[in-house]
Protein backbone atom coordinates (compact mmCIF):
# COMPACT_ATOMS: atom_id res chain seq x y z
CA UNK A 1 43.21 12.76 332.32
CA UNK A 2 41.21 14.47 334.85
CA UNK A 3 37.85 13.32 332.94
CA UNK A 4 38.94 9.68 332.91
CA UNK A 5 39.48 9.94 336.96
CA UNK A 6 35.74 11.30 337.14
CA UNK A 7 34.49 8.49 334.80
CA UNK A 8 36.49 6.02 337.28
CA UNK A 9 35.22 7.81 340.52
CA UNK A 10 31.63 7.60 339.43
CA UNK A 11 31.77 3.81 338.47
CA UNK A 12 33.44 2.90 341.59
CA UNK A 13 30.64 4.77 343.50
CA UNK A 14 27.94 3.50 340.99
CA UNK A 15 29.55 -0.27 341.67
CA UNK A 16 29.26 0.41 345.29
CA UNK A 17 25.87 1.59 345.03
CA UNK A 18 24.66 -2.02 343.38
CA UNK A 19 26.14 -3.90 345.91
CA UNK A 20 24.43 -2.22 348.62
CA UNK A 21 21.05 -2.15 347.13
CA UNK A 22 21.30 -6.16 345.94
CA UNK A 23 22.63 -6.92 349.77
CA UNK A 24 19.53 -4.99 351.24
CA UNK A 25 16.90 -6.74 348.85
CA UNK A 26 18.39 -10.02 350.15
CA UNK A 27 18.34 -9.06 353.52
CA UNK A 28 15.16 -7.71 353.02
CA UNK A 29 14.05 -11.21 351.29
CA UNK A 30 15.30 -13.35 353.99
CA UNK A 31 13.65 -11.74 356.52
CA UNK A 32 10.10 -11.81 354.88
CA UNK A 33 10.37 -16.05 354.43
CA UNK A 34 8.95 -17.49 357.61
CA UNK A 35 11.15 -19.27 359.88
CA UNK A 36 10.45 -23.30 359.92
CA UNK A 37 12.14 -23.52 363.29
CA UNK A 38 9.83 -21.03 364.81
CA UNK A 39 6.94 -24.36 364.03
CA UNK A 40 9.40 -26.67 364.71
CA UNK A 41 10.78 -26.04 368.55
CA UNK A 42 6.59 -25.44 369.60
CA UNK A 43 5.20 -27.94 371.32
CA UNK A 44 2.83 -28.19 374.30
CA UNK A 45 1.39 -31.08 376.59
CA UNK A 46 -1.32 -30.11 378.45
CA UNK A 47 -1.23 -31.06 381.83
CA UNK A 48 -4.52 -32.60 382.60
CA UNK A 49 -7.17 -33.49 379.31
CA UNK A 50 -9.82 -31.35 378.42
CA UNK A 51 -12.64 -33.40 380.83
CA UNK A 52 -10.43 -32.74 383.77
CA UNK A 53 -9.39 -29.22 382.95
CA UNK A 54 -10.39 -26.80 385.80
CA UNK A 55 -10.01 -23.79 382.94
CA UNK A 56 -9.97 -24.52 379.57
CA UNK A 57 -8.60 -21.69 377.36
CA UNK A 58 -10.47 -20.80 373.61
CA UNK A 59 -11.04 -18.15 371.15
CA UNK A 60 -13.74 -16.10 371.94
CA UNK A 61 -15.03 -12.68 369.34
CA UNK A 62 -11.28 -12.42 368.21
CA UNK A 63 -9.86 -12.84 372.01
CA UNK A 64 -8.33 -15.70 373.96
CA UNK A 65 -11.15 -16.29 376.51
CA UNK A 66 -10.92 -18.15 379.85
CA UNK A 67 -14.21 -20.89 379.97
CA UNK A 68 -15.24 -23.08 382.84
CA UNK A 69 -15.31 -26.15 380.98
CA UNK A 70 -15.83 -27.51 377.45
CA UNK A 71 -19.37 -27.02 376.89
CA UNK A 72 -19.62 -23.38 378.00
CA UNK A 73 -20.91 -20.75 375.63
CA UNK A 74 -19.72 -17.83 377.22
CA UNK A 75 -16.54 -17.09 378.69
CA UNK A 76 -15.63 -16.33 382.05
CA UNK A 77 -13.09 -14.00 381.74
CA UNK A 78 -12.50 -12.34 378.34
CA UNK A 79 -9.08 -10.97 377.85
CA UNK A 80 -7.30 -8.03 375.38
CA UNK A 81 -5.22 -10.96 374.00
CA UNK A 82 -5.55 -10.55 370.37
CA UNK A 83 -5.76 -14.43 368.60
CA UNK A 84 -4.36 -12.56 365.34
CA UNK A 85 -1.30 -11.82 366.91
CA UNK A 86 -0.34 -15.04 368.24
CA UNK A 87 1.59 -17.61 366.39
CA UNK A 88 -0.39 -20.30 363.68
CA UNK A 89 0.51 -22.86 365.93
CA UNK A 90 -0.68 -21.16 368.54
CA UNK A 91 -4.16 -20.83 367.58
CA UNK A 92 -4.86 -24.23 366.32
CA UNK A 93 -4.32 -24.63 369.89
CA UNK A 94 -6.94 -22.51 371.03
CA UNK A 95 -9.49 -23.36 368.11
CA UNK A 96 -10.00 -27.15 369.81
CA UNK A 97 -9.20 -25.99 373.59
CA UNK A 98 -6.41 -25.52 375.92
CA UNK A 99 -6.70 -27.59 378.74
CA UNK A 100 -5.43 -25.60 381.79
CA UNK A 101 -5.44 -27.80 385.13
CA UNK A 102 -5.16 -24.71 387.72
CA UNK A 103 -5.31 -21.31 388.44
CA UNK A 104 -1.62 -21.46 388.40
CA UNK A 105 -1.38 -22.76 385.22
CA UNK A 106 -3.65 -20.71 383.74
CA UNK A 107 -1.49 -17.00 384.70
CA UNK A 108 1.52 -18.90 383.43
CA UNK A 109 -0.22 -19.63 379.84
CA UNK A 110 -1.81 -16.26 380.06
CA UNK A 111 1.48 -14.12 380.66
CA UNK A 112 2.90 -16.34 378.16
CA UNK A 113 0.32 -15.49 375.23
CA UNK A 114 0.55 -11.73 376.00
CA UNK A 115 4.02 -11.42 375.73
């Protein structure tokens, strides 16, 4: 009797021990597929076009880089803001040019791309 208890016990636990492990690999899975809604809510209107821009944000060595206007080859202000680390949508953004009508604009998209 007492062996058929122990054969019971350690199926139960054995049982147990599937479940867990197939709930974690899902977990596991569903957190690794990237979100469509994360694409989905983004979307930005610049404020002015890229001719009027006072700033006009870019990629720059890796960086997001603050340029005068369009046509400039070097940056005015080169920040830490790593383009890896920013969302896809994100940098397709800054591959073309981010329009940015004023100074005030600019902190606001620059807070917003380091955080």
């Amino acid at each position: 009797m007492k062996h058929w208890i122990k054969l019971a016990g350690t199926a139960l636990l054995a049982g147990t021990a599937a479940v867990c492990a197939w709930a974690a690999v899902g977990g596991i899975a569903e957190q690794a597929r990237p979100r469509e809604s994360e694409q989905a809510e983004f979307s930005y209107v610049p404020s002015c076009s890229l001719a009027e821009a006072e700033y006009v944000l870019r990629e720059y060595e890796g960086c997001v880089a603050v340029f005068s206007s369009v046509g400039d080859t070097s940056p005015m202000t080169l920040t830490d803001i790593e383009v890896g680390t920013l969302r896809e949508a994100d940098r397709q953004i800054l591959n073309t040019g981010l329009a940015v009508a004023d100074r005030e604009e600019l902190l606001t998209l620059l807070e917003d791309l380091g955080s």
